[in-house]
Each structure stands twice: as structure tokens, then as C-alpha cells.
Protein backbone atom coordinates (compact mmCIF):
# COMPACT_ATOMS: atom_id res chain seq x y z
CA UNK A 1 -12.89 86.30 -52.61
CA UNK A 2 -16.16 87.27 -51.47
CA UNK A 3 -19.45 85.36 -52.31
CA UNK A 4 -22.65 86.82 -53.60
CA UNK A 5 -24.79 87.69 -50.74
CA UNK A 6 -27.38 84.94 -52.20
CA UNK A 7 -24.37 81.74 -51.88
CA UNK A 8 -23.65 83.41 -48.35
CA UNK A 9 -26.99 82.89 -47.74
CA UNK A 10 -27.39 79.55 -48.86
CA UNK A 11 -23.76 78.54 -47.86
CA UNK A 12 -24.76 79.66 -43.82
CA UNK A 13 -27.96 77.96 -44.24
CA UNK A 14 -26.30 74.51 -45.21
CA UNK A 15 -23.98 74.68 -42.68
CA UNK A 16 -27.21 75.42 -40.11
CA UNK A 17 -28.78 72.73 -41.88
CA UNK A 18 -25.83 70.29 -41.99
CA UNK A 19 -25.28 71.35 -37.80
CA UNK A 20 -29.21 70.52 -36.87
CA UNK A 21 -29.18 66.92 -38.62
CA UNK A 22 -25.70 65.89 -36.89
CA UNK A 23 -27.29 67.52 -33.43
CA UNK A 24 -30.69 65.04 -34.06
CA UNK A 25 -28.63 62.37 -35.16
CA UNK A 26 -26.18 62.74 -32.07
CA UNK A 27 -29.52 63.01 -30.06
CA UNK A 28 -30.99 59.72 -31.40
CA UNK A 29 -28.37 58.07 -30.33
CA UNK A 30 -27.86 59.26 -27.08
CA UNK A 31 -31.86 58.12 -26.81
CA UNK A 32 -30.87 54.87 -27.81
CA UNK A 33 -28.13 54.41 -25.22
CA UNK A 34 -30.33 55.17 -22.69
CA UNK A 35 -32.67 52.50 -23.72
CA UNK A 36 -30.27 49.48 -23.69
CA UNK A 37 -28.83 50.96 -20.27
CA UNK A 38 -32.52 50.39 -19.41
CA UNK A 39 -32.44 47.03 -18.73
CA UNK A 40 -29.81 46.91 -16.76
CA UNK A 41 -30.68 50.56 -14.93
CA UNK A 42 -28.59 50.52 -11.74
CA UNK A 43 -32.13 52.53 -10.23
CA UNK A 44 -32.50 49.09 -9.41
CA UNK A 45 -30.58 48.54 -7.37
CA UNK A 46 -31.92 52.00 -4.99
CA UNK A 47 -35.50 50.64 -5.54
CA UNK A 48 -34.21 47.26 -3.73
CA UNK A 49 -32.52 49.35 -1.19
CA UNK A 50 -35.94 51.14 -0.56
CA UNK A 51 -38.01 48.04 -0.29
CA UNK A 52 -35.49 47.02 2.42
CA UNK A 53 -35.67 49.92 4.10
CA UNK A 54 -39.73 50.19 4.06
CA UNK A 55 -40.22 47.39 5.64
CA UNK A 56 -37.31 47.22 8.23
CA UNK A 57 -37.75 48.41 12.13
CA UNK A 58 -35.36 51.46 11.93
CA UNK A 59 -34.99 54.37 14.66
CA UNK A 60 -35.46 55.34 18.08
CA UNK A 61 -38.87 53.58 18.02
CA UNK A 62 -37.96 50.38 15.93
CA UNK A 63 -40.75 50.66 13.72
CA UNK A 64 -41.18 50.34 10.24
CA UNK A 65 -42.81 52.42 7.28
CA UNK A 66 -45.40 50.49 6.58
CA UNK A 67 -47.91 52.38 8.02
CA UNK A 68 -46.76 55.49 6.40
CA UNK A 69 -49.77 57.62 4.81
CA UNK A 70 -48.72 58.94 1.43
CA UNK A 71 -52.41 60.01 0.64
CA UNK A 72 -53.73 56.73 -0.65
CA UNK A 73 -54.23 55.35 3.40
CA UNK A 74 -51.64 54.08 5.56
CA UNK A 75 -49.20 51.63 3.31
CA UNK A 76 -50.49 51.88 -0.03
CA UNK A 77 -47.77 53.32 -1.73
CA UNK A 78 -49.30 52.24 -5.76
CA UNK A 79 -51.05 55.47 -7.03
CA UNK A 80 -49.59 57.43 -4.59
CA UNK A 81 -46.47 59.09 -6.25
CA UNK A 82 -48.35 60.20 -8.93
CA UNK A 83 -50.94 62.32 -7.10
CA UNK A 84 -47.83 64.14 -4.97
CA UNK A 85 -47.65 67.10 -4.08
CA UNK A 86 -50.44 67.25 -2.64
CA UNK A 87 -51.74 68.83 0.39
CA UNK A 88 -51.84 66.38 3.81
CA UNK A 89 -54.32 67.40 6.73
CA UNK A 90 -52.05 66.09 9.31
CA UNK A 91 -49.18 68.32 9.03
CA UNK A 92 -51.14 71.37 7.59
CA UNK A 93 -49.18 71.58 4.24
CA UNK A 94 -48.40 70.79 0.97
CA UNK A 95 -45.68 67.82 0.58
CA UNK A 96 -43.86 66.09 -2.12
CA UNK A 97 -42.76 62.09 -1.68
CA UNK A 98 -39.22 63.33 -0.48
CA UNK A 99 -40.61 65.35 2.48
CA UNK A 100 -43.46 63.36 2.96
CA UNK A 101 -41.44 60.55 3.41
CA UNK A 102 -39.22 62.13 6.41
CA UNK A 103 -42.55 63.10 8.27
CA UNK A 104 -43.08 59.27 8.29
CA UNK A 105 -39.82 58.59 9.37
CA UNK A 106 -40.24 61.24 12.40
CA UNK A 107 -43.88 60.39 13.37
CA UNK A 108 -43.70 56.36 13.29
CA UNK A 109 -39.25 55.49 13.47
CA UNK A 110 -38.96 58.39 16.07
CA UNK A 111 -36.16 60.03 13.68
CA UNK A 112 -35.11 63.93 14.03
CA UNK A 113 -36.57 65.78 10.37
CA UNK A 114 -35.27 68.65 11.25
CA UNK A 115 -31.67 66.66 11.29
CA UNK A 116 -32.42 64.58 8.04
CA UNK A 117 -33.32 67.59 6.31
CA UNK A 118 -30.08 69.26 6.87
CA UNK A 119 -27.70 66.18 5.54
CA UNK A 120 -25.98 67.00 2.50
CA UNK A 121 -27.57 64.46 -0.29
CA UNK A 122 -26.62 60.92 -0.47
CA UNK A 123 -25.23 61.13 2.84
CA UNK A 124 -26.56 59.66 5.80
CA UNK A 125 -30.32 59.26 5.87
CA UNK A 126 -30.61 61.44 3.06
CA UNK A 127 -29.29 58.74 1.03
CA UNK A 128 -32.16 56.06 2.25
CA UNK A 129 -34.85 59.02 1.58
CA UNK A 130 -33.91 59.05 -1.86
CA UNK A 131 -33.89 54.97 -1.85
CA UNK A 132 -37.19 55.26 -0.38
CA UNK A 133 -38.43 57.30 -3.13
CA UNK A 134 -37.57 55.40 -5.48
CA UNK A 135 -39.10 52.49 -4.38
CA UNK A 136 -42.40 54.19 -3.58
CA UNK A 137 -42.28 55.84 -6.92
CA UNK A 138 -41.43 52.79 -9.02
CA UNK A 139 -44.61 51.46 -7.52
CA UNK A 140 -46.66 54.12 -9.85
CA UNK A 141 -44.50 53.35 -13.13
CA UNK A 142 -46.95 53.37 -16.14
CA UNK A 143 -49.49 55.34 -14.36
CA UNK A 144 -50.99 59.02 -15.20
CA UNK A 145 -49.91 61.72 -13.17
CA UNK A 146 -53.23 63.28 -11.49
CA UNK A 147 -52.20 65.43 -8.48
CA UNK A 148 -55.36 67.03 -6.83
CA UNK A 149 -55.77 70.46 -6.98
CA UNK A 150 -59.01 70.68 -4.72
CA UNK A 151 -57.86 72.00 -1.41
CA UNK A 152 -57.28 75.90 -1.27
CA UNK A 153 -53.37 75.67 0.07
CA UNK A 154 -52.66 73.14 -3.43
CA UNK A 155 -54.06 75.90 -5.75
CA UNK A 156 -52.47 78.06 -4.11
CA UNK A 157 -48.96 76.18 -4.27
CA UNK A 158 -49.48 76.06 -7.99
CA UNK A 159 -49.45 79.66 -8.60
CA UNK A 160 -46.58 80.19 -6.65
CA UNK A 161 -44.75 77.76 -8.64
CA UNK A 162 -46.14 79.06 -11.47
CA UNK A 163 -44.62 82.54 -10.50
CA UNK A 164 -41.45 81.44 -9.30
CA UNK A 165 -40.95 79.22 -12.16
CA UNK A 166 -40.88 82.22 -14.71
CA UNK A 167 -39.11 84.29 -12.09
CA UNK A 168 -35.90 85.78 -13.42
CA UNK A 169 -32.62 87.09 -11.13
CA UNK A 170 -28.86 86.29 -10.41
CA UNK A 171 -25.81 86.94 -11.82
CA UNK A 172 -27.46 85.47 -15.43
CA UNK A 173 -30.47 86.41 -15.39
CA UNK A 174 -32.47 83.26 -15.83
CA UNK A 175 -35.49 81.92 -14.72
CA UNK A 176 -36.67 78.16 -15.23
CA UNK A 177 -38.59 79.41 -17.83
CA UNK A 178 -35.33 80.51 -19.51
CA UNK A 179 -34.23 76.68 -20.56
CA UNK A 180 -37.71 75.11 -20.32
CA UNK A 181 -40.66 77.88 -21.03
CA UNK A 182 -40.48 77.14 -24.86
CA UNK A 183 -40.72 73.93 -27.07
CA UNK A 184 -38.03 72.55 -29.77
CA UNK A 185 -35.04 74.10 -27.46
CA UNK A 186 -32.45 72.49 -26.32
CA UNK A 187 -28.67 73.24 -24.34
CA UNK A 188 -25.73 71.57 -26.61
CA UNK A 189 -27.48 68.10 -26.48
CA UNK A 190 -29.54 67.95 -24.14
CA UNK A 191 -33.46 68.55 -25.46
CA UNK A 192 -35.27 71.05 -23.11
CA UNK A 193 -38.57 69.66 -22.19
CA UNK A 194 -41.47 72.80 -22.42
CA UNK A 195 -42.60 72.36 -18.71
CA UNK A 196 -45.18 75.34 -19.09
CA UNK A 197 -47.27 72.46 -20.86
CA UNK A 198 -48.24 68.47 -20.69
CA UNK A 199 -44.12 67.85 -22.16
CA UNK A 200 -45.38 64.06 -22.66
CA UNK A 201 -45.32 60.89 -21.27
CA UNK A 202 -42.09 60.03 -19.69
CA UNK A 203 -40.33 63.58 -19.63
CA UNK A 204 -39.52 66.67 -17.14
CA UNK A 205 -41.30 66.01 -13.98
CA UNK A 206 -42.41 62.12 -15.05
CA UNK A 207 -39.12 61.32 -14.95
CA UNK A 208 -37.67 61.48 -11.72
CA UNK A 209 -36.14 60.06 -9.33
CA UNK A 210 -33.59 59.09 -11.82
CA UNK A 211 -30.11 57.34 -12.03
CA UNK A 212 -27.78 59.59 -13.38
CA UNK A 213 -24.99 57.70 -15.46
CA UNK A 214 -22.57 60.83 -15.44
CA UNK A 215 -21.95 60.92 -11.54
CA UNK A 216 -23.41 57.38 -11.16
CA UNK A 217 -25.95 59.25 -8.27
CA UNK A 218 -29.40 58.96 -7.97
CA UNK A 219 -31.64 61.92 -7.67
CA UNK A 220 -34.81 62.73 -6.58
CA UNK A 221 -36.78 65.69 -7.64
CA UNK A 222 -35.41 67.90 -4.62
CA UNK A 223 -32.23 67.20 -6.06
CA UNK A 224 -33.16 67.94 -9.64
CA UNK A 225 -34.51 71.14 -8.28
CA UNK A 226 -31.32 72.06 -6.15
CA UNK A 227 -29.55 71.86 -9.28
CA UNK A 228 -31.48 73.71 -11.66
CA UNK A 229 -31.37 76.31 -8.59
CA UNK A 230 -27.38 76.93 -8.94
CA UNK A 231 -27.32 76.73 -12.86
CA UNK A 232 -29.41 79.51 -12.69
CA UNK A 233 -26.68 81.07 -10.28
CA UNK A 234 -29.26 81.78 -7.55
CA UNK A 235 -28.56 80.57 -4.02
CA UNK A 236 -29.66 76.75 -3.77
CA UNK A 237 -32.63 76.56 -1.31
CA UNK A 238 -32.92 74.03 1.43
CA UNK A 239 -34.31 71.09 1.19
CA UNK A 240 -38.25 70.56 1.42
CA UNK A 241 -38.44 74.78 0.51
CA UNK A 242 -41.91 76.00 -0.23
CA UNK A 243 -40.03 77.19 -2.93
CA UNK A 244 -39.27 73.51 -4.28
CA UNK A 245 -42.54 72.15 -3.32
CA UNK A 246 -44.36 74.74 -5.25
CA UNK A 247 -42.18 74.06 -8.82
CA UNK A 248 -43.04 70.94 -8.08
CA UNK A 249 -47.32 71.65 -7.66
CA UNK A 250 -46.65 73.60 -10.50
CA UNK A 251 -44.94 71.06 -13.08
CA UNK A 252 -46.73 68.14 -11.67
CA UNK A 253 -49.92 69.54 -12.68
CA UNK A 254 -48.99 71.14 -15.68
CA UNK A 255 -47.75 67.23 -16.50
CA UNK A 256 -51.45 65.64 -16.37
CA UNK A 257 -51.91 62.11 -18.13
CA UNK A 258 -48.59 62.08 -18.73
CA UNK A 259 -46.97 58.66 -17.98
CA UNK A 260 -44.46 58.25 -15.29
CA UNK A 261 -41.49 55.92 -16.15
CA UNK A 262 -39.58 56.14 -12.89
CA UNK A 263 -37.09 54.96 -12.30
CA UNK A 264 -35.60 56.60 -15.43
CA UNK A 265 -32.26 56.74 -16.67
CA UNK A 266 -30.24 60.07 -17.25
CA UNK A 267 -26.59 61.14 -18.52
């Protein structure tokens, strides 16, 4: 028996309807798991790790990190995560924390970059960077991100991000634009944050590093990056690209005012 083409109409249009309230309600309550595993997020437990490791003599010239200049002077790390990337005079370039953070650990512990930047994540050293960015970017949690965009190699970071980021290519032809260049989308249940835009406080780029309760890892934004590299099906770049740096510029100042609430918490 077929239906009128008007009860078809209404009949799909239900169904849509009935499908988008069980996707926000399945949502909501995903949002609200991730705020009781709040209080017990085992970010902690990393952020510990990278107090511990700040402030302990480590490498070939027993030093620690505490002189480390992450652009607010040497050991202030409050403010600084929030202004990053940003462009530092000493090593002629634009950084993020992550690679920032392994210049440090060259220039004042005496440890190979070339070496860290080569170990697989959450191996090795590789694992204390990402402990070490989570403590130095739990130190900005609550505060506005504000990253400079004065110097000529920062603006110029930005549109390169900016292009890359709406780049399309491989096997899919996708782009990061493709899952987060438009608002209200979202990937089975997972909401896409619009990161062509301020997404709002607490979301997209003001939201890692992150504990991830589905592999039980934590990741830092190179990580995040790496990731969103293979979905798209392109080869994943290595770590501290200019590539990676520049998505970074480019989302980081796209996400002005917005609060950061790292360490977050992420299925």
C-alpha cells in the first residue's frame, strides 16, 4: 500500500524529527558523563607527572625546566599557554607548547630534539612532553586565549593554516574544513565544533591537551592534529610540522576570548 505523497512527507519528516531528538538527547548525556568524570579526570594525574618533571634535574646537564622561556620570561608558565603559538626570537620561528617545550629540554637538560621528536607518542620522552604540557597548560585554565599576531612570521603562520585548513586531497577528499568549516554538524555523536570561527569557551582548540577515556591516553594538540591528519586519509606529518604549527596559529586565533578548560576530558 502506498501512502499519499503528503503522509510520506510527513511520515519521513517524523522519523527525521524523532532521529534528531534521540541524537540531542544521546548527546546530553554523553555531556553529562563527561562532567561527573570531571572530578575525578585522570588528566590529573599527567599534570602531577608534569610538575614533577618541571622541576626535577633531568639530562645530560642535570638541570631543570624552570628556567624555560615560554614567552611570558624564564619560568612563568601562567598566561603562557594561552598566547602559544607564537613566534620566539631565539630560535627564529613560530612554536606551539609541545615544541617549545623540547627546545627547553635541548637548550637547558642537554637532551637530543631531534631524537625526542622522532619517538612514537607516549613513548619515551614523548610521553613526559605531553605531561609537561599539561601541567604548563593547566596553569592557564579559565583564562582567554590571546595569541599575538604582531610579528610578520605569526601572520604569516595564520594564513597558512588558514589555507591548509580548508585544503582538500586523499583518497576522500576532505579537508579540515570538511568536519569542522560549518556550524550545527556533527559525525554520529560527536558535535563538530565550527573552527573557522570563535566555537566558544571550552571547545576545539580550548580544549586540549585532553584525557581521552576511550584509549585511556592523553593527547596534546600535536596529537589531536596527527589524528585528524589520517582520518582525512592524508599521510600523518611529523611532529612539530609547519604544517601542524600553522592549524594551530590558525585555530588558536580564530578561538579569541574563548576560555581554556584544560585539562579537559574526551571519549
Amino acid at each position: 500500500m502506498k501512502l499519499p505523497l503528503s503522509l510520506a512527507a510527513f511520515a519521513l519528516a517524523a522519523m527525521s524529527l524523532g532521529s534528531a531528538h534521540a541524537q540531542d538527547a544521546t548527546a546530553e548525556g554523553i555531556a553529562k558523563y563527561r562532567e561527573m568524570l570531571q572530578d575525578g579526570n585522570p588528566a590529573e594525574l599527567f599534570e602531577m607527572k608534569g610538575e614533577e618533571l618541571w622541576k626535577q634535574k633531568r639530562g645530560p646537564k642535570n638541570a631543570s625546566l624552570e628556567q624555560c622561556d615560554l614567552g611570558k620570561g624564564p619560568g612563568v608558565i601562567k598566561g603562557a599557554f594561552v598566547e602559544m603559538p607564537r613566534f620566539f626570537k631565539d630560535t627564529g620561528r613560530v612554536q606551539d607548547l609541545e615544541t617549545r617545550l623540547i627546545t627547553c629540554m635541548e637548550t637547558l637538560q642537554g637532551f637530543n630534539a631531534a631524537e625526542i621528536a622522532k619517538t612514537p607518542f607516549g613513548r619515551g620522552e614523548m610521553a613526559n612532553v605531553t605531561a609537561l604540557a599539561t601541567y604548563v597548560a593547566t596553569a592557564s585554565k579559565g583564562m582567554r586565549f590571546n595569541l599575538p599576531q604582531s610579528n610578520a612570521q605569526e601572520k604569516m603562520m595564520y594564513e597558512a593554516g588558514k589555507r591548509i585548513f580548508f585544503t582538500r586531497g586523499g583518497t576522500h577528499d576532505f579537508s579540515c574544513a570538511s568536519c569542522h568549516g560549518e556550524s550545527d554538524k556533527r559525525i554520529r555523536l560527536q558535535d563538530l565544533p565550527n573552527l573557522t570561527k570563535n566555537p566558544g569557551d571550552g571547545i576545539g582548540f580550548a580544549a586540549w591537551p585532553a584525557y581521552r577515556v576511550s584509549n585511556a591516553q592523553m593527547w596534546g594538540m600535536q596529537l589531536r592534529l596527527n589524528d585528524c591528519f589520517r582520518q582525512q586519509r592524508f599521510p600523518e606529518p611529523k611532529f612539530g610540522s609547519e604544517a601542524t604549527i600553522a592549524l594551530g596559529v590558525y585555530m588558536g586565533v580564530n578561538a579569541k576570548t574563548a576560555e581554556s578548560i584544560v585539562p579537559a576530558i574526551k571519549r
